[in-house]
C-alpha atoms as a PDB file:
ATOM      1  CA  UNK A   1       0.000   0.000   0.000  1.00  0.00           C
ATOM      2  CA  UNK A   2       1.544   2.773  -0.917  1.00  0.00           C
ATOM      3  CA  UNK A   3       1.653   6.186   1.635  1.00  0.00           C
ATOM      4  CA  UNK A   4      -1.430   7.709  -0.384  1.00  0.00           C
ATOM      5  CA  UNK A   5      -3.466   5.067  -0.243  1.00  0.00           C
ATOM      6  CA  UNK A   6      -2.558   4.298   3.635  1.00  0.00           C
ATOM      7  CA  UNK A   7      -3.609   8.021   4.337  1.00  0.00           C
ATOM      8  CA  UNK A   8      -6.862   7.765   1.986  1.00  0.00           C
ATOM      9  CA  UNK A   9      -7.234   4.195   4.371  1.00  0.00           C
ATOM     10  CA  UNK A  10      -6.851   6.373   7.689  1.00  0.00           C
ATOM     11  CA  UNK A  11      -9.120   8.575   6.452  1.00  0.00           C
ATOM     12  CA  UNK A  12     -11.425   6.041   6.134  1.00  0.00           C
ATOM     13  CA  UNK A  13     -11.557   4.475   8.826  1.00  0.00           C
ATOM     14  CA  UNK A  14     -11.692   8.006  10.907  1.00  0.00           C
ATOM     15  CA  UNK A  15     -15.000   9.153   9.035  1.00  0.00           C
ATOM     16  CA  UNK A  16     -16.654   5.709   9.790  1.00  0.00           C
ATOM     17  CA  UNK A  17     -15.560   5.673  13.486  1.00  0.00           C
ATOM     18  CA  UNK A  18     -17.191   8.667  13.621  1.00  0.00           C
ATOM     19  CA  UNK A  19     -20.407   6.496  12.216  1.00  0.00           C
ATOM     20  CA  UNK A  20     -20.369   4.229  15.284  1.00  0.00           C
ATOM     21  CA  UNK A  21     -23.853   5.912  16.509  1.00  0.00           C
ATOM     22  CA  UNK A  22     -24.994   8.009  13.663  1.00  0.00           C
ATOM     23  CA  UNK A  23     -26.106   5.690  11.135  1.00  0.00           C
ATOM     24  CA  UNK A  24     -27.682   8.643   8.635  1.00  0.00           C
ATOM     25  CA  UNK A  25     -24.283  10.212   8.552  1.00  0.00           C
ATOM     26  CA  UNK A  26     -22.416   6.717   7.502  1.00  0.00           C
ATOM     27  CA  UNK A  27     -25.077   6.715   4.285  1.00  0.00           C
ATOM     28  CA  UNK A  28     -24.343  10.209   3.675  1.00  0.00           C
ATOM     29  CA  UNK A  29     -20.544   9.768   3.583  1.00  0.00           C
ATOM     30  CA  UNK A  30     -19.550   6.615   2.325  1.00  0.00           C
ATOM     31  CA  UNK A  31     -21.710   6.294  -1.009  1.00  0.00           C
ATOM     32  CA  UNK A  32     -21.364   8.430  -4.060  1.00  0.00           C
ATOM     33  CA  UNK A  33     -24.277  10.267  -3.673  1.00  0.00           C
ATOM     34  CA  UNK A  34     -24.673  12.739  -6.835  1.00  0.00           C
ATOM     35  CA  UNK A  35     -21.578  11.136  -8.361  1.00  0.00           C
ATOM     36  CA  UNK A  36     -21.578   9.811 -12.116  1.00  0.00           C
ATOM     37  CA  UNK A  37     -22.752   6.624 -12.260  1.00  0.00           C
ATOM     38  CA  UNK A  38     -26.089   4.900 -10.402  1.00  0.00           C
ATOM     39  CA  UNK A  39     -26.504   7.471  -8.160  1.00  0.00           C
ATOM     40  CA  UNK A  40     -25.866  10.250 -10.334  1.00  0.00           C
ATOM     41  CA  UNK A  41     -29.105  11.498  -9.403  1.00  0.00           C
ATOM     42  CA  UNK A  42     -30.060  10.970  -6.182  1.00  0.00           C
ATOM     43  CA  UNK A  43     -28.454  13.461  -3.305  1.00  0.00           C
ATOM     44  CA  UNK A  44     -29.508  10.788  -0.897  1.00  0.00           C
ATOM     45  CA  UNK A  45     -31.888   8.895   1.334  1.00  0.00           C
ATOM     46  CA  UNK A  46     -35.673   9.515   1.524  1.00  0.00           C
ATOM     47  CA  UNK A  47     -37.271  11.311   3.819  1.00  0.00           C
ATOM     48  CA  UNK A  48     -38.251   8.259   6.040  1.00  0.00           C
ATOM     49  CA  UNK A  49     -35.085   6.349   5.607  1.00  0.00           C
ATOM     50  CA  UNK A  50     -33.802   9.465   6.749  1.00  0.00           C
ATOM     51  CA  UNK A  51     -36.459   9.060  10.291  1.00  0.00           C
ATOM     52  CA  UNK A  52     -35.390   5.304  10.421  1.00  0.00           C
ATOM     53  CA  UNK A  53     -31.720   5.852  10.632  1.00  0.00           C
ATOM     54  CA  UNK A  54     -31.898   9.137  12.599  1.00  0.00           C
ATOM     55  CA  UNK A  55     -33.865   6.434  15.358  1.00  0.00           C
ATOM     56  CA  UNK A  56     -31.449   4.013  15.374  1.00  0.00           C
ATOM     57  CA  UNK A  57     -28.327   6.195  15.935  1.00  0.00           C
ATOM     58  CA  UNK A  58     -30.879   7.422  19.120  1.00  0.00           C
ATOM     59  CA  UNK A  59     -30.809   4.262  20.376  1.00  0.00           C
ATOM     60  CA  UNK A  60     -27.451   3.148  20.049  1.00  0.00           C
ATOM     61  CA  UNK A  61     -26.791   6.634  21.924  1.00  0.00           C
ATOM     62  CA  UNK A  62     -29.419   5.891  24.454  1.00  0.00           C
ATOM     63  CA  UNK A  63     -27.785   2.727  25.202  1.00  0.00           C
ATOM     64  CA  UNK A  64     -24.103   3.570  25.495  1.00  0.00           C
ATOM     65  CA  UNK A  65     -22.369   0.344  25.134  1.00  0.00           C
ATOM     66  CA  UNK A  66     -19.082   0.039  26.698  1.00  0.00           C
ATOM     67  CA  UNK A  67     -18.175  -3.035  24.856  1.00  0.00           C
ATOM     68  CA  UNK A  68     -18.219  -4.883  27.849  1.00  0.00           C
ATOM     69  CA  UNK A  69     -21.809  -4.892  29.812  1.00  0.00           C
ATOM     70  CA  UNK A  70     -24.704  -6.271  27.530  1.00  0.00           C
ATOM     71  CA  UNK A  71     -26.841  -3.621  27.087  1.00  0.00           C
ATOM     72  CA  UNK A  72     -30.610  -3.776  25.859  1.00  0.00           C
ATOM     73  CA  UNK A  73     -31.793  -5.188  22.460  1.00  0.00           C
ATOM     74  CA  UNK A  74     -32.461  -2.056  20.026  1.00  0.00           C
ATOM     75  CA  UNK A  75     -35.372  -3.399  18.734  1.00  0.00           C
ATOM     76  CA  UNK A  76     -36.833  -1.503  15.145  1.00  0.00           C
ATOM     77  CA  UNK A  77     -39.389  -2.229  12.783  1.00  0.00           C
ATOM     78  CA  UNK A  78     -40.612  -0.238   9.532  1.00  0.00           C
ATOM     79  CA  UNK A  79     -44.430  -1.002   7.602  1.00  0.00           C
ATOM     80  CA  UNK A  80     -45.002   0.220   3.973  1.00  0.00           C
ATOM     81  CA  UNK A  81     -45.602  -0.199   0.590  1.00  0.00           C
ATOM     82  CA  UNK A  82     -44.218  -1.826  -2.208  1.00  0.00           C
ATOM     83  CA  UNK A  83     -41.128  -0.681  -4.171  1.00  0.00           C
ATOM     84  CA  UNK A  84     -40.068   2.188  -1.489  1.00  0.00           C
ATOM     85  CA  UNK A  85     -36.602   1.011  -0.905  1.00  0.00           C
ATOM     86  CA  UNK A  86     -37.271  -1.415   2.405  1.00  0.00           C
ATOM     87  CA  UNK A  87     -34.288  -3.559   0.939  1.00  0.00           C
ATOM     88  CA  UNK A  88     -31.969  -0.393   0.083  1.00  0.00           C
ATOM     89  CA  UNK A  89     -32.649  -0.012   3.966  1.00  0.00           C
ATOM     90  CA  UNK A  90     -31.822  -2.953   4.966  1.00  0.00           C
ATOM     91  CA  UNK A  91     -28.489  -2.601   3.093  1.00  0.00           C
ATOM     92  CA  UNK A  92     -27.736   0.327   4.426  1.00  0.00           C
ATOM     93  CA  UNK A  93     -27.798  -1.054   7.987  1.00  0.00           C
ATOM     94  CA  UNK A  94     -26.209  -3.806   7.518  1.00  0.00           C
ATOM     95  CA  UNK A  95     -23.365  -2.046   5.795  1.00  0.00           C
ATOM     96  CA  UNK A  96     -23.250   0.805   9.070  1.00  0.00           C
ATOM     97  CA  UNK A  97     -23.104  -2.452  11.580  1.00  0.00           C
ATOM     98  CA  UNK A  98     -20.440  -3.908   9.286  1.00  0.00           C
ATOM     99  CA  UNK A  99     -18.164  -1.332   9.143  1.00  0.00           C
ATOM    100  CA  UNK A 100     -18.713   0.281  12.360  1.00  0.00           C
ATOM    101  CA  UNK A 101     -18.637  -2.597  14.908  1.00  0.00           C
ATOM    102  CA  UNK A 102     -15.583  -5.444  14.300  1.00  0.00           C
ATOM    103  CA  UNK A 103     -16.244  -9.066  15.065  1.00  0.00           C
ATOM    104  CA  UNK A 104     -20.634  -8.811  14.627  1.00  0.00           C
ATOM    105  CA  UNK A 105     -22.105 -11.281  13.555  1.00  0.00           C
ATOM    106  CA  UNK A 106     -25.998 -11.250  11.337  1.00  0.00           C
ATOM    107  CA  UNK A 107     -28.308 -12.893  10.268  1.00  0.00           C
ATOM    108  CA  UNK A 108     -30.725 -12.025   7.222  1.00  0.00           C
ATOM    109  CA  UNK A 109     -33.897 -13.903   5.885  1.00  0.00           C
ATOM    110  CA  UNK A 110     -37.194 -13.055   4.488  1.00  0.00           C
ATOM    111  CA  UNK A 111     -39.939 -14.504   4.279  1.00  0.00           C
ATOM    112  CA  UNK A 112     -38.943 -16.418   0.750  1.00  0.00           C
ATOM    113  CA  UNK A 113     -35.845 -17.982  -0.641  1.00  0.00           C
ATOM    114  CA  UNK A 114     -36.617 -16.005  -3.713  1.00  0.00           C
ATOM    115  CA  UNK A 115     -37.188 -12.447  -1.733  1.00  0.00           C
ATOM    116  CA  UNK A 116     -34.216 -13.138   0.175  1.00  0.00           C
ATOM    117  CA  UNK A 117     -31.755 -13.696  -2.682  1.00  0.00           C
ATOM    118  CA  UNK A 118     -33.267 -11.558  -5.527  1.00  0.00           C
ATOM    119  CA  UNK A 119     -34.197  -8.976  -3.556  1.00  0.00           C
ATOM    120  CA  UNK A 120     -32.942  -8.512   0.000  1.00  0.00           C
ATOM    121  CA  UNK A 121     -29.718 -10.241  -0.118  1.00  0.00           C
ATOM    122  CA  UNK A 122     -29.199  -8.948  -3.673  1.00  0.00           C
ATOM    123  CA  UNK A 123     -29.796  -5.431  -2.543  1.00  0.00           C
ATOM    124  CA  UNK A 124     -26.665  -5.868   0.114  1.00  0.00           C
ATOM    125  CA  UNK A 125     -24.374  -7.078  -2.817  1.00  0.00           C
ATOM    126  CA  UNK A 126     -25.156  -4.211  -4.910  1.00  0.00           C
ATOM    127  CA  UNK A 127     -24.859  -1.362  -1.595  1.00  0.00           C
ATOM    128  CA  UNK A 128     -21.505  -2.595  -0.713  1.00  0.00           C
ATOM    129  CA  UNK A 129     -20.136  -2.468  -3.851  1.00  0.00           C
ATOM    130  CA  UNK A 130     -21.038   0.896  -4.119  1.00  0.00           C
ATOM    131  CA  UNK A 131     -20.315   1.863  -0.355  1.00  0.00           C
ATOM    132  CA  UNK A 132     -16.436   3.037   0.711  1.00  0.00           C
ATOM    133  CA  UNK A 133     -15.956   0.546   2.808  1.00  0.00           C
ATOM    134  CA  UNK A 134     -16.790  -2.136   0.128  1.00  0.00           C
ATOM    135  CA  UNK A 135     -13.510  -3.374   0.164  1.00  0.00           C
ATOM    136  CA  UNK A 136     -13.082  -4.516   3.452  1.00  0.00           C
ATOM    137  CA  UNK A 137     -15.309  -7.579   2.682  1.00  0.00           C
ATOM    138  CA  UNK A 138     -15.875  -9.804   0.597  1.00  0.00           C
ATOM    139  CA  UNK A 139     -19.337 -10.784  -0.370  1.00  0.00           C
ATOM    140  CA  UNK A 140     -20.696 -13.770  -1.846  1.00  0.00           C
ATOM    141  CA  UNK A 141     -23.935 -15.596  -2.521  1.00  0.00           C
ATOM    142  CA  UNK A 142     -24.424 -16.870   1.040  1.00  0.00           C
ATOM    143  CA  UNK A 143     -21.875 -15.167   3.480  1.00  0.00           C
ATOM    144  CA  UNK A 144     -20.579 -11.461   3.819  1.00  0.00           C
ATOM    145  CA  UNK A 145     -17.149 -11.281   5.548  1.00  0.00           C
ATOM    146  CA  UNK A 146     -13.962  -9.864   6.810  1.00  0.00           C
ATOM    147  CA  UNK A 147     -11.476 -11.862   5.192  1.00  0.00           C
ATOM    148  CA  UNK A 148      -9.134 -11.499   8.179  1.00  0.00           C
ATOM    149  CA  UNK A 149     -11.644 -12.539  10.599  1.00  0.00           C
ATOM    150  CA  UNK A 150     -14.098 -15.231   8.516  1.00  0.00           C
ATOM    151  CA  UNK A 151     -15.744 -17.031  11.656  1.00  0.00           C
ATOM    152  CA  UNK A 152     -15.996 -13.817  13.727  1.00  0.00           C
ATOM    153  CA  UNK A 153     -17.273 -10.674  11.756  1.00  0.00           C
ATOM    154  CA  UNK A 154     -19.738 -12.131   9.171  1.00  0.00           C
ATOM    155  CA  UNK A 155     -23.275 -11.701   8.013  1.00  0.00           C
ATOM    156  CA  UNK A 156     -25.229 -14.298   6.554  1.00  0.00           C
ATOM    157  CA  UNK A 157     -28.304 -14.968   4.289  1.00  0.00           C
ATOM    158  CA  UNK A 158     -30.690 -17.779   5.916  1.00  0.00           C
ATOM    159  CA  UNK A 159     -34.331 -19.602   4.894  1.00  0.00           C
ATOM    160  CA  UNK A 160     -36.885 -18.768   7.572  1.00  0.00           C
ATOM    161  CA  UNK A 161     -38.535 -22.037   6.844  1.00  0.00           C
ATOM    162  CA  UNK A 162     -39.610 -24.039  10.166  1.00  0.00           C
ATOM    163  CA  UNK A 163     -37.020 -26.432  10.042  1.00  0.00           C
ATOM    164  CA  UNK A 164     -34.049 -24.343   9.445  1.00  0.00           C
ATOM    165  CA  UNK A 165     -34.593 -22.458  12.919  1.00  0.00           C
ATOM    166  CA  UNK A 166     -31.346 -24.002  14.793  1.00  0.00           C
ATOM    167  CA  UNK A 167     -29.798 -21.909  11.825  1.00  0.00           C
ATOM    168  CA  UNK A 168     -30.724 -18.927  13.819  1.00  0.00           C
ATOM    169  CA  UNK A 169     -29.684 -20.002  16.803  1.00  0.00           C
ATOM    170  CA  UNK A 170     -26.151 -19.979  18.698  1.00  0.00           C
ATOM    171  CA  UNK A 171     -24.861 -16.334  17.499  1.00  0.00           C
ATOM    172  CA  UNK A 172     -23.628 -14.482  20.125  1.00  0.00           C
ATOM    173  CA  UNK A 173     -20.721 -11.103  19.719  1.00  0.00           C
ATOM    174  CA  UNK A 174     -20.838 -10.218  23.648  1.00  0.00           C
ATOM    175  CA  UNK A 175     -17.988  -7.422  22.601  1.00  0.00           C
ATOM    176  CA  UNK A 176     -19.551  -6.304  19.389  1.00  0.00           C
ATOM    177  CA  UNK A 177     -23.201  -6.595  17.601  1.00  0.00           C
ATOM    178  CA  UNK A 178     -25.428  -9.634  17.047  1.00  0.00           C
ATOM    179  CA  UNK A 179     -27.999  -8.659  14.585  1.00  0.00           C
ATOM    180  CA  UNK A 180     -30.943 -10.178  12.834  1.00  0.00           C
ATOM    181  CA  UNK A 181     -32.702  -8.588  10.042  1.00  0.00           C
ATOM    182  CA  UNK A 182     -36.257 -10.247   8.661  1.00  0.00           C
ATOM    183  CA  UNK A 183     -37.581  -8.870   5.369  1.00  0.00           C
ATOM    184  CA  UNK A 184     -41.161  -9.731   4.486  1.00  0.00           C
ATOM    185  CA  UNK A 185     -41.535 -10.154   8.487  1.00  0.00           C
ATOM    186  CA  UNK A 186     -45.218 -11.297   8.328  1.00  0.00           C
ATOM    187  CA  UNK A 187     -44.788 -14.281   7.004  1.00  0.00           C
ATOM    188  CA  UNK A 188     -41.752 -15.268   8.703  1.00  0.00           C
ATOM    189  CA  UNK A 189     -42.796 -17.650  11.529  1.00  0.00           C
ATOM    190  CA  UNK A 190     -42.979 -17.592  14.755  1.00  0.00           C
ATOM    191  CA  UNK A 191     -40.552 -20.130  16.168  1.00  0.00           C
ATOM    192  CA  UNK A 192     -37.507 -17.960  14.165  1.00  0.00           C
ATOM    193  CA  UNK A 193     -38.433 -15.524  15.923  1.00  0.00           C
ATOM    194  CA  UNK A 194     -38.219 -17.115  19.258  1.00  0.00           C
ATOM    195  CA  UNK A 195     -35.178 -18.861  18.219  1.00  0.00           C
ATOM    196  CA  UNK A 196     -33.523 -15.535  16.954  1.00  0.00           C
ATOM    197  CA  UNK A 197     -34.536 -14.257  20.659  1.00  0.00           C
ATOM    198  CA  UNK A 198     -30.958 -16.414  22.185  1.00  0.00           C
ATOM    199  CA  UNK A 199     -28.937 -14.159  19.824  1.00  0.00           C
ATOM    200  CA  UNK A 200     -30.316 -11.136  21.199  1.00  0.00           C
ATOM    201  CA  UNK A 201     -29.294 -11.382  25.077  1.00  0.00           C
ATOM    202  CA  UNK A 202     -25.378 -10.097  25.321  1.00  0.00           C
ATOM    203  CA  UNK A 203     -23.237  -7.225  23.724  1.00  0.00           C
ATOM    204  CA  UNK A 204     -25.265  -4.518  21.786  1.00  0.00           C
ATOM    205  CA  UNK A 205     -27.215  -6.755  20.257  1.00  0.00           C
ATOM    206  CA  UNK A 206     -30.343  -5.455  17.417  1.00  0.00           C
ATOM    207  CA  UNK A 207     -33.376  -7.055  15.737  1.00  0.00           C
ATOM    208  CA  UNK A 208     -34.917  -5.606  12.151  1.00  0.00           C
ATOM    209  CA  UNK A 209     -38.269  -6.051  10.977  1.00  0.00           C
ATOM    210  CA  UNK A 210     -39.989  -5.185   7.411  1.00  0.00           C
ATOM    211  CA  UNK A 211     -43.050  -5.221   6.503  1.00  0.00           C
ATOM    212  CA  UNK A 212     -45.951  -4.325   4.320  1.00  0.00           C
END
């Protein structure tokens, strides 16, 4: 690396430490907003992504982990129509978590196999590609990852059928983030949710839910 690109690196990682509880402010920075290219037009969030992530950096405030005592679940949920940008969202948040808390660990399913990888999974591909921190994973069809620390600072894609709820079980980051995010939340049933519940108990932990 040479001393540019360590500086640019530094840089970096200052503006997103920065991020740690301010969610809205990680969007802003660390995608091209207004740049050539897909977002060429668009100077940013919507006005109720804007409310959502303005919420959540309240709560992580509220809460004031120490990375040490477990402090309460933040527990969000959003309703709404069809084709408003639920999965941009989702992205978005689990791009912040990501890059802003080493060593979480996520889950992410909805409420089909074909939601969750054409749309909701799909939608975090496309976001960290475009995001600044991009590089400091790598992505693939069924795990998101730092490649320094595979088995520790991961998110995954998972079926919310009935059987596969032990896949939701046993993830725990009692220094860092466990987070679950559920797309198409309705119809996801009950027992993943209870099961999801174990992950939810130490460090900073947070729970997602979209709906229509």
């Amino acid at each position: 690396m040479s001393t540019t690109q360590a500086s640019a690196e530094s840089a970096l990682m200052d503006i997103v430490e920065s991020c740690y509880a301010d969610p809205l402010r990680f969007v802003m920075a660390c995608y091209p907003w207004g740049e050539p290219g897909p977002l060429e037009k668009h100077p940013g969030p919507d006005e109720w992504q804007r409310d959502f992530l303005t919420r959540l950096g309240a709560h992580v405030k509220q809460r004031k982990f120490s990375g040490q005592a477990a402090v309460l679940p933040i527990r969000m949920a959003a309703s709404s129509g069809h084709g408003i940008g639920k999965s941009v969202l989702v992205a978005w948040v689990v791009n912040w978590i990501m890059s802003t808390r080493p060593h979480c660990q996520g889950t992410i399913t909805a409420n089909t196999f074909t939601q969750l990888e054409t749309k909701t999974w799909a939608a975090i591909q496309r976001w960290t590609k475009l995001c600044l921190t991009g590089h400091w994973f790598t992505v693939t069809s069924n795990r998101m990852y730092h490649p320094a620390h595979k088995e520790s600072w991961f998110c995954a894609p998972q079926s919310c059928r009935e059987e596969n709820s032990e896949a939701f079980a046993g993830q725990h980051a009692a220094d860092s983030t466990s987070f679950y995010v559920f797309d198409e939340d309705s119809a996801v049933p009950d027992n993943i949710h209870e099961v999801a519940e174990g992950g939810l108990t130490d460090g900073e932990p947070m729970e997602f839910r979209f709906g229509n």
